[in-house]
PDB file of N, CA and C in Angstrom:
ATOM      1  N   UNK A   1       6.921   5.522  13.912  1.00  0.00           N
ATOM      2  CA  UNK A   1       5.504   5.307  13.724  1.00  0.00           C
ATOM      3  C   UNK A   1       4.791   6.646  13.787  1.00  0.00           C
ATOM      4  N   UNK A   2       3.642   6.706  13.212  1.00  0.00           N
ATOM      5  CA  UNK A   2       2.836   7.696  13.500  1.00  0.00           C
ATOM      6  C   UNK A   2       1.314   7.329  13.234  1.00  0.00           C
ATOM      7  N   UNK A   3       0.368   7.713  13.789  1.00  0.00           N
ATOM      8  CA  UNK A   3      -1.044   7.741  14.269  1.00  0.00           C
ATOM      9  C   UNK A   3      -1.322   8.663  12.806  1.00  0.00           C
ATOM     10  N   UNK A   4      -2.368   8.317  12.141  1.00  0.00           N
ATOM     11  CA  UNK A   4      -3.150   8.639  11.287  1.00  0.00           C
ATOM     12  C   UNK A   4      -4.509   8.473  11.380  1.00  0.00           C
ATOM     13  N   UNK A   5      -5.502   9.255  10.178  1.00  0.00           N
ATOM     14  CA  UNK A   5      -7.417   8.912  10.381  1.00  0.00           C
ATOM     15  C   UNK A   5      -7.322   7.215  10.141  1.00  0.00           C
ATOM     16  N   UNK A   6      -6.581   6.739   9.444  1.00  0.00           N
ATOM     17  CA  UNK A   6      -6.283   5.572   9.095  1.00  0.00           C
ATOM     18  C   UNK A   6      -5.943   4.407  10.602  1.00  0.00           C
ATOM     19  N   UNK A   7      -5.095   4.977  11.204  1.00  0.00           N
ATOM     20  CA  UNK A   7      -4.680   4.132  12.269  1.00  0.00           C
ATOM     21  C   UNK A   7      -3.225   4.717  12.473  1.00  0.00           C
ATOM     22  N   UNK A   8      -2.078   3.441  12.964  1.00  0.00           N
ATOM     23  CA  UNK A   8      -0.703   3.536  13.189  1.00  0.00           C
ATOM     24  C   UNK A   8       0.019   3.160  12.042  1.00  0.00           C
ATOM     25  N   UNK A   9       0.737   3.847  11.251  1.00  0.00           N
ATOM     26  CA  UNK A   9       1.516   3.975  10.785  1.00  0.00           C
ATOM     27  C   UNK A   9       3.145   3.109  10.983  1.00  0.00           C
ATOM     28  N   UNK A  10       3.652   2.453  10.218  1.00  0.00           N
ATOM     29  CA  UNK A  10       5.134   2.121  10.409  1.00  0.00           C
ATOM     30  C   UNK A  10       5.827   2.294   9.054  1.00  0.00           C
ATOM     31  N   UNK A  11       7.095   2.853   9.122  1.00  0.00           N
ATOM     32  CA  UNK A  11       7.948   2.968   8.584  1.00  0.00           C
ATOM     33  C   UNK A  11       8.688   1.595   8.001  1.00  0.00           C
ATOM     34  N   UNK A  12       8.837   1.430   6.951  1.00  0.00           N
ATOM     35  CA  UNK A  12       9.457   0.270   6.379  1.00  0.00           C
ATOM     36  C   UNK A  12      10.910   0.607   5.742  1.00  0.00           C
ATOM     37  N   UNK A  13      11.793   0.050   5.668  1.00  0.00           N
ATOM     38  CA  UNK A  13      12.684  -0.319   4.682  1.00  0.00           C
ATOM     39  C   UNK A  13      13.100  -1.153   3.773  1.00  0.00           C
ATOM     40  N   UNK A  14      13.206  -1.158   2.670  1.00  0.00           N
ATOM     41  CA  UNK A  14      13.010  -2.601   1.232  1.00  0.00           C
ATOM     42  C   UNK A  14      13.976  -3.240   0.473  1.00  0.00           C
ATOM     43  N   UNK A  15      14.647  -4.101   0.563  1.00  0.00           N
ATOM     44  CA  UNK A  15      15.270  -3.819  -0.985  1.00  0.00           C
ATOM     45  C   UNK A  15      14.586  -4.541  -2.092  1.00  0.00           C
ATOM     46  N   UNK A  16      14.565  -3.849  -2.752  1.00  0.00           N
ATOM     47  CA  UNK A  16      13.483  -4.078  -4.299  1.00  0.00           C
ATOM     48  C   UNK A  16      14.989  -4.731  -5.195  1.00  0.00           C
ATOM     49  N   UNK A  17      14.216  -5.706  -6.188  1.00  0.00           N
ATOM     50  CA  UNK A  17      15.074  -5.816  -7.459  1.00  0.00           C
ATOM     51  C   UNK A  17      14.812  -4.748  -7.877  1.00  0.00           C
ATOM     52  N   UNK A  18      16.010  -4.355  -8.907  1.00  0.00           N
ATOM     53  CA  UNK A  18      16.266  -2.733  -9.664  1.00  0.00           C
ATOM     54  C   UNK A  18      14.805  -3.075 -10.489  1.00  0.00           C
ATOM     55  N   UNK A  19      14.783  -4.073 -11.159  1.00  0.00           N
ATOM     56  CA  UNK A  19      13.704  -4.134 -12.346  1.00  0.00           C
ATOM     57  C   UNK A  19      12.386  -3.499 -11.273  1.00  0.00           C
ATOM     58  N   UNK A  20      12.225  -4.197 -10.917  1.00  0.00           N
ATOM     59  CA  UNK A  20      10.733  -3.767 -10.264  1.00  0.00           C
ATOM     60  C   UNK A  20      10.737  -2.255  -9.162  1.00  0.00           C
ATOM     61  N   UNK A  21      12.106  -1.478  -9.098  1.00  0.00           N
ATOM     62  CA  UNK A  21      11.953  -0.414  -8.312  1.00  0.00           C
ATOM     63  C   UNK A  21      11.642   0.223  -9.736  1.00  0.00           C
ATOM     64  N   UNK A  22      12.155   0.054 -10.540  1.00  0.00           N
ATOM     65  CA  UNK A  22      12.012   0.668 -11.634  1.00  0.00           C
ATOM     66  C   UNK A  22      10.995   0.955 -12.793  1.00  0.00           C
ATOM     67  N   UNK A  23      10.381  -0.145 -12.523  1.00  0.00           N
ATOM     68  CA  UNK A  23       8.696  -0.404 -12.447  1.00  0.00           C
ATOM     69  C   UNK A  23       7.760   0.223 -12.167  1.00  0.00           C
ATOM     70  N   UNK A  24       8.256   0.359 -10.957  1.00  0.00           N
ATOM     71  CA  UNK A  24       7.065   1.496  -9.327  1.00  0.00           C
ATOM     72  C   UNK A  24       7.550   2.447  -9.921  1.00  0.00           C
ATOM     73  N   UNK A  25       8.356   3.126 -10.309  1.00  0.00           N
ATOM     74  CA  UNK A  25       9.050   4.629 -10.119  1.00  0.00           C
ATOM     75  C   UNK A  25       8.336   5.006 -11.369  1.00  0.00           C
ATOM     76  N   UNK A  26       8.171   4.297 -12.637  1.00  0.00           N
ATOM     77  CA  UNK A  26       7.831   4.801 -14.296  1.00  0.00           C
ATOM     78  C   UNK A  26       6.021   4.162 -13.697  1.00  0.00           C
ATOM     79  N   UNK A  27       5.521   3.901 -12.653  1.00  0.00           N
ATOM     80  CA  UNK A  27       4.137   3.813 -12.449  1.00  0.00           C
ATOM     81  C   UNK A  27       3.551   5.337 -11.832  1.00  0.00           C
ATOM     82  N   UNK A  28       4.622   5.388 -10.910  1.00  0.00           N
ATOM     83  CA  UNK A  28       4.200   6.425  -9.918  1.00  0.00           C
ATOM     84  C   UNK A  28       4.230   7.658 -10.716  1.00  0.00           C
ATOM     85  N   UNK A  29       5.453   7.565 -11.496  1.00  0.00           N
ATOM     86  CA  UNK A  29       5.596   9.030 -12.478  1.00  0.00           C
ATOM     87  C   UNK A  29       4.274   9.497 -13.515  1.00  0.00           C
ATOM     88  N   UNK A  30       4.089   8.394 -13.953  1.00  0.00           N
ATOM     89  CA  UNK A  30       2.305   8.416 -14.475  1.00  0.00           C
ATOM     90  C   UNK A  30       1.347   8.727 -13.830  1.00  0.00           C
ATOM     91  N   UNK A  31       1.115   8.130 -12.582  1.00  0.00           N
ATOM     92  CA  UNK A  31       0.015   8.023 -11.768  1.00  0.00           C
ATOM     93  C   UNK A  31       0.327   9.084 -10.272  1.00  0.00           C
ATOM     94  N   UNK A  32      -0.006  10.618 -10.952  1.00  0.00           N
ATOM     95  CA  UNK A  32       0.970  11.510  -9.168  1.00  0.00           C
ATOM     96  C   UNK A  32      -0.462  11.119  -7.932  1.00  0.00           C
ATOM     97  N   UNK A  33      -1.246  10.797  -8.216  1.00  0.00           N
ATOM     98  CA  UNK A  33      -2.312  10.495  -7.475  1.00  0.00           C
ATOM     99  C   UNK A  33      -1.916   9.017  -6.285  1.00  0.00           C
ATOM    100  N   UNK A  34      -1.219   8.364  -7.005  1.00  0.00           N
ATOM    101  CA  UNK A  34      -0.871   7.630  -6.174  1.00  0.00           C
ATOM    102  C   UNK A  34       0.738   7.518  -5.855  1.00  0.00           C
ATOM    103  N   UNK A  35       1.457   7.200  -4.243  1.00  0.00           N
ATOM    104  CA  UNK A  35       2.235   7.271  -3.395  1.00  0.00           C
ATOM    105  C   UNK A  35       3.281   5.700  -3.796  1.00  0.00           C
ATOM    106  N   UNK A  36       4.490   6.192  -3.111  1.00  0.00           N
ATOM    107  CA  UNK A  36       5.064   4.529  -2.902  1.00  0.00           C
ATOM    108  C   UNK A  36       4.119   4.008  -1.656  1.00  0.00           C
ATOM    109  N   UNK A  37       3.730   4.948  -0.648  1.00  0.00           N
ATOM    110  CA  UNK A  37       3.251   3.929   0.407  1.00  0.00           C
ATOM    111  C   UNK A  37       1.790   3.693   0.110  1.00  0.00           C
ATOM    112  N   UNK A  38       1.172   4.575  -0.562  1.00  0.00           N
ATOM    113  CA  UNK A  38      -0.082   3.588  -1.177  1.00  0.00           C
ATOM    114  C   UNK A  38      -0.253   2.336  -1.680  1.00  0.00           C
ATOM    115  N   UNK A  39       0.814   2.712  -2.790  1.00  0.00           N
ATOM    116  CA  UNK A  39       1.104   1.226  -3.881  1.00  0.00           C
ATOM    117  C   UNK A  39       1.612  -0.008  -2.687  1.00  0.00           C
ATOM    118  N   UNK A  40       2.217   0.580  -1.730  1.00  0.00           N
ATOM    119  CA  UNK A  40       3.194  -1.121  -1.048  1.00  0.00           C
ATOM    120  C   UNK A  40       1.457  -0.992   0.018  1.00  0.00           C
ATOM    121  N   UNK A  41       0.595  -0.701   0.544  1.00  0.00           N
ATOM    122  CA  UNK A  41      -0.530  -1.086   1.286  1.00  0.00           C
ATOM    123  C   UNK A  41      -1.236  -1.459   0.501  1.00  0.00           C
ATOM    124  N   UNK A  42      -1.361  -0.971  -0.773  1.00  0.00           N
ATOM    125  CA  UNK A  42      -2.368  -1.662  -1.856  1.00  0.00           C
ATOM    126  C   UNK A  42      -2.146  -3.507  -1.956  1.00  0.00           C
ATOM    127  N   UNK A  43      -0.654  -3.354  -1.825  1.00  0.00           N
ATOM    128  CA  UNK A  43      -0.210  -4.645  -2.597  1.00  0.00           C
ATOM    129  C   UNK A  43      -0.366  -5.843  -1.756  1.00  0.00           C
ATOM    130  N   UNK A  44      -0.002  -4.912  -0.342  1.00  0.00           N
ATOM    131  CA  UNK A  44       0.398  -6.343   1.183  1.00  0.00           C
ATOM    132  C   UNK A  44      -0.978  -6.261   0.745  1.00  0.00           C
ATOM    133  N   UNK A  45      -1.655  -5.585   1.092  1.00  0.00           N
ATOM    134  CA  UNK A  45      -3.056  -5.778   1.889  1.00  0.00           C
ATOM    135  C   UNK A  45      -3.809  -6.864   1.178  1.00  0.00           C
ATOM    136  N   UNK A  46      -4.064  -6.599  -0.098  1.00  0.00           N
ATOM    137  CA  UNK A  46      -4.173  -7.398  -1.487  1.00  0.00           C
ATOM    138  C   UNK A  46      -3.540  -9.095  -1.335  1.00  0.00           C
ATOM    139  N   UNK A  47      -2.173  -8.917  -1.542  1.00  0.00           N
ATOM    140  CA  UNK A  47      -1.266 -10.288  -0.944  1.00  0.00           C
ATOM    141  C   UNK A  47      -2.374 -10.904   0.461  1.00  0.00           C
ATOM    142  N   UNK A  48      -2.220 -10.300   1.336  1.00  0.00           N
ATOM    143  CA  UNK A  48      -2.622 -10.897   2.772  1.00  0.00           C
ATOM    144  C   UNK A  48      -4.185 -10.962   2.275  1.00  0.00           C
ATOM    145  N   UNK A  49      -4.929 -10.965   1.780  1.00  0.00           N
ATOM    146  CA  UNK A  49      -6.731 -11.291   1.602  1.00  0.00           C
ATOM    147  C   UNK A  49      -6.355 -12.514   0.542  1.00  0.00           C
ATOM    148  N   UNK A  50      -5.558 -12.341  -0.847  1.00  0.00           N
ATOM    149  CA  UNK A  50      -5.734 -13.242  -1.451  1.00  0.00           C
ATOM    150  C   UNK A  50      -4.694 -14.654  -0.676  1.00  0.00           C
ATOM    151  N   UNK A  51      -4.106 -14.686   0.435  1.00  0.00           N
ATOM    152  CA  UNK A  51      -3.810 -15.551   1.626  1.00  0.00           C
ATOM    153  C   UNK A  51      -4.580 -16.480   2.529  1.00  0.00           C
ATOM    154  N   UNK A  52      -6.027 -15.613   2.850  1.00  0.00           N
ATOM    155  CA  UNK A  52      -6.645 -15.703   4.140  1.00  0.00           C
ATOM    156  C   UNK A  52      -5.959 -14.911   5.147  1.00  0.00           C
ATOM    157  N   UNK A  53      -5.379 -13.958   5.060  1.00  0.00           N
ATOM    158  CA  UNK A  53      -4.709 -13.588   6.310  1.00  0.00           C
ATOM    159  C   UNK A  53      -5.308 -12.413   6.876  1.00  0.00           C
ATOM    160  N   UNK A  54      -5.391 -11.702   8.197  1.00  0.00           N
ATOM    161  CA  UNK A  54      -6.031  -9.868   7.992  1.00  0.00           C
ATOM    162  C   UNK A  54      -7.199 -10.079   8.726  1.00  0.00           C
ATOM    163  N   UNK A  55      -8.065 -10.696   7.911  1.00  0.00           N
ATOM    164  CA  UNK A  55      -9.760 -10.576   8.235  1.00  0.00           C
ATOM    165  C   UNK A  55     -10.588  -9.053   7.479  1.00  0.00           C
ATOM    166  N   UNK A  56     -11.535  -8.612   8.165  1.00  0.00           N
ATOM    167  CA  UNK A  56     -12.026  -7.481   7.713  1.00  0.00           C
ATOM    168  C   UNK A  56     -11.329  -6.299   7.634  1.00  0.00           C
ATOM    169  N   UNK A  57     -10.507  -6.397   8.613  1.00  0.00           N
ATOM    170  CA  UNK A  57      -9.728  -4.870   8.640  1.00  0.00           C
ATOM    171  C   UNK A  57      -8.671  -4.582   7.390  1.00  0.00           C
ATOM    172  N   UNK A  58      -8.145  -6.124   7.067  1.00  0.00           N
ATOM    173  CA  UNK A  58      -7.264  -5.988   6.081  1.00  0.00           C
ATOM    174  C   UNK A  58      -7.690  -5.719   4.726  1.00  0.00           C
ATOM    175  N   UNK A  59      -9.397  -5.849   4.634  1.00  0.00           N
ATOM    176  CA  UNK A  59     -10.033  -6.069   3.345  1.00  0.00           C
ATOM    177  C   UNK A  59     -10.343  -4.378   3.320  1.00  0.00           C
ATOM    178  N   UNK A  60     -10.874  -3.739   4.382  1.00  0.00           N
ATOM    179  CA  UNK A  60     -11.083  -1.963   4.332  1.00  0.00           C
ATOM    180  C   UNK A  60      -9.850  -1.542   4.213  1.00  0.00           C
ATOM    181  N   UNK A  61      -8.885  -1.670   4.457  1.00  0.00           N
ATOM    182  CA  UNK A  61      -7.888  -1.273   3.690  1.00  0.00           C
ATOM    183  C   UNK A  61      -7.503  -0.861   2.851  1.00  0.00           C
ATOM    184  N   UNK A  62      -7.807  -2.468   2.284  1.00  0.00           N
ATOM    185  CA  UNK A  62      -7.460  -2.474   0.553  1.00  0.00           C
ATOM    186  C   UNK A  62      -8.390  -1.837  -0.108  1.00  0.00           C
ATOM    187  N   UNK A  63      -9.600  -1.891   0.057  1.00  0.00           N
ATOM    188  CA  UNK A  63     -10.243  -1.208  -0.017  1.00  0.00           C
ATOM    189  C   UNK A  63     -10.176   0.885   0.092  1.00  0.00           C
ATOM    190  N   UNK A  64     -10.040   0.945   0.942  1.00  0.00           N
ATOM    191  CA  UNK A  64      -9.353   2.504   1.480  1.00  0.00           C
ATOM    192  C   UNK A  64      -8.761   2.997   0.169  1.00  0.00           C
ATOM    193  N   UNK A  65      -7.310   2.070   0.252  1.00  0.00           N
ATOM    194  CA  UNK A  65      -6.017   2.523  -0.126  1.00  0.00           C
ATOM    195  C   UNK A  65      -6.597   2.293  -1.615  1.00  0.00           C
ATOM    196  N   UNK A  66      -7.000   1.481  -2.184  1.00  0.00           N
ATOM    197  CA  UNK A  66      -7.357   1.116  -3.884  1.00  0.00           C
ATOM    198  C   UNK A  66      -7.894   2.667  -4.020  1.00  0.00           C
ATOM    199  N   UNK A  67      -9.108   3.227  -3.448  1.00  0.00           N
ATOM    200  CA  UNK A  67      -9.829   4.167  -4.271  1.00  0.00           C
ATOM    201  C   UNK A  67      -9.368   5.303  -3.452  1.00  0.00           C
ATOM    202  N   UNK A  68      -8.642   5.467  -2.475  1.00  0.00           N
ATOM    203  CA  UNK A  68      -8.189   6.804  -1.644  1.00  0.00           C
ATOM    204  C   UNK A  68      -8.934   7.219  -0.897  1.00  0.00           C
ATOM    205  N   UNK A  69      -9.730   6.806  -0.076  1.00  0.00           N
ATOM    206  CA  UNK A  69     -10.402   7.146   0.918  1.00  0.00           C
ATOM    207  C   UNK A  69      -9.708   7.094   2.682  1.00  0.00           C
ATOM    208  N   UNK A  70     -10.403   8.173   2.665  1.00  0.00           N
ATOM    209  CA  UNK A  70      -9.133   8.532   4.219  1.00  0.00           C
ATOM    210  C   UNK A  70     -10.933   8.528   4.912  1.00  0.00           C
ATOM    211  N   UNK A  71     -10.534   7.750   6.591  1.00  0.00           N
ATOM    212  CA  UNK A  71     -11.504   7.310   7.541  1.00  0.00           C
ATOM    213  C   UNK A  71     -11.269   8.465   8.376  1.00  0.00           C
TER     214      UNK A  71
END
């Protein structure tokens, strides 16, 4: 883990279908502005609001992480 302006940080490990690592990788190569760990907070965070899950914190987030804003 690590402490960021953001908050705490955790380390993940994934296994992706090849199709869709492969996906992220020809996205990211386009887009150097955005991260793998942007794209996977973009996505939960996104997933968990269109859920009900999170509350506000999960919505500044997505928020945050969509347009790159560091708190």
């Amino acid at each position: 883990m690590t402490t960021t302006a953001q908050g705490t940080k955790v380390d993940l490990q994934v296994e992706l279908p090849e199709d869709l690592h492969d996906a992220l990788q020809t996205f990211l190569d386009k887009n150097p502005a955005w991260s793998q760990s942007r794209v996977f907070a973009a996505a939960t965070s996104l997933f968990l609001m269109q859920n009900n899950s999170g509350g506000q914190n999960i919505k500044r987030l997505y928020l945050d992480t969509l347009f790159d804003y560091s708190i």
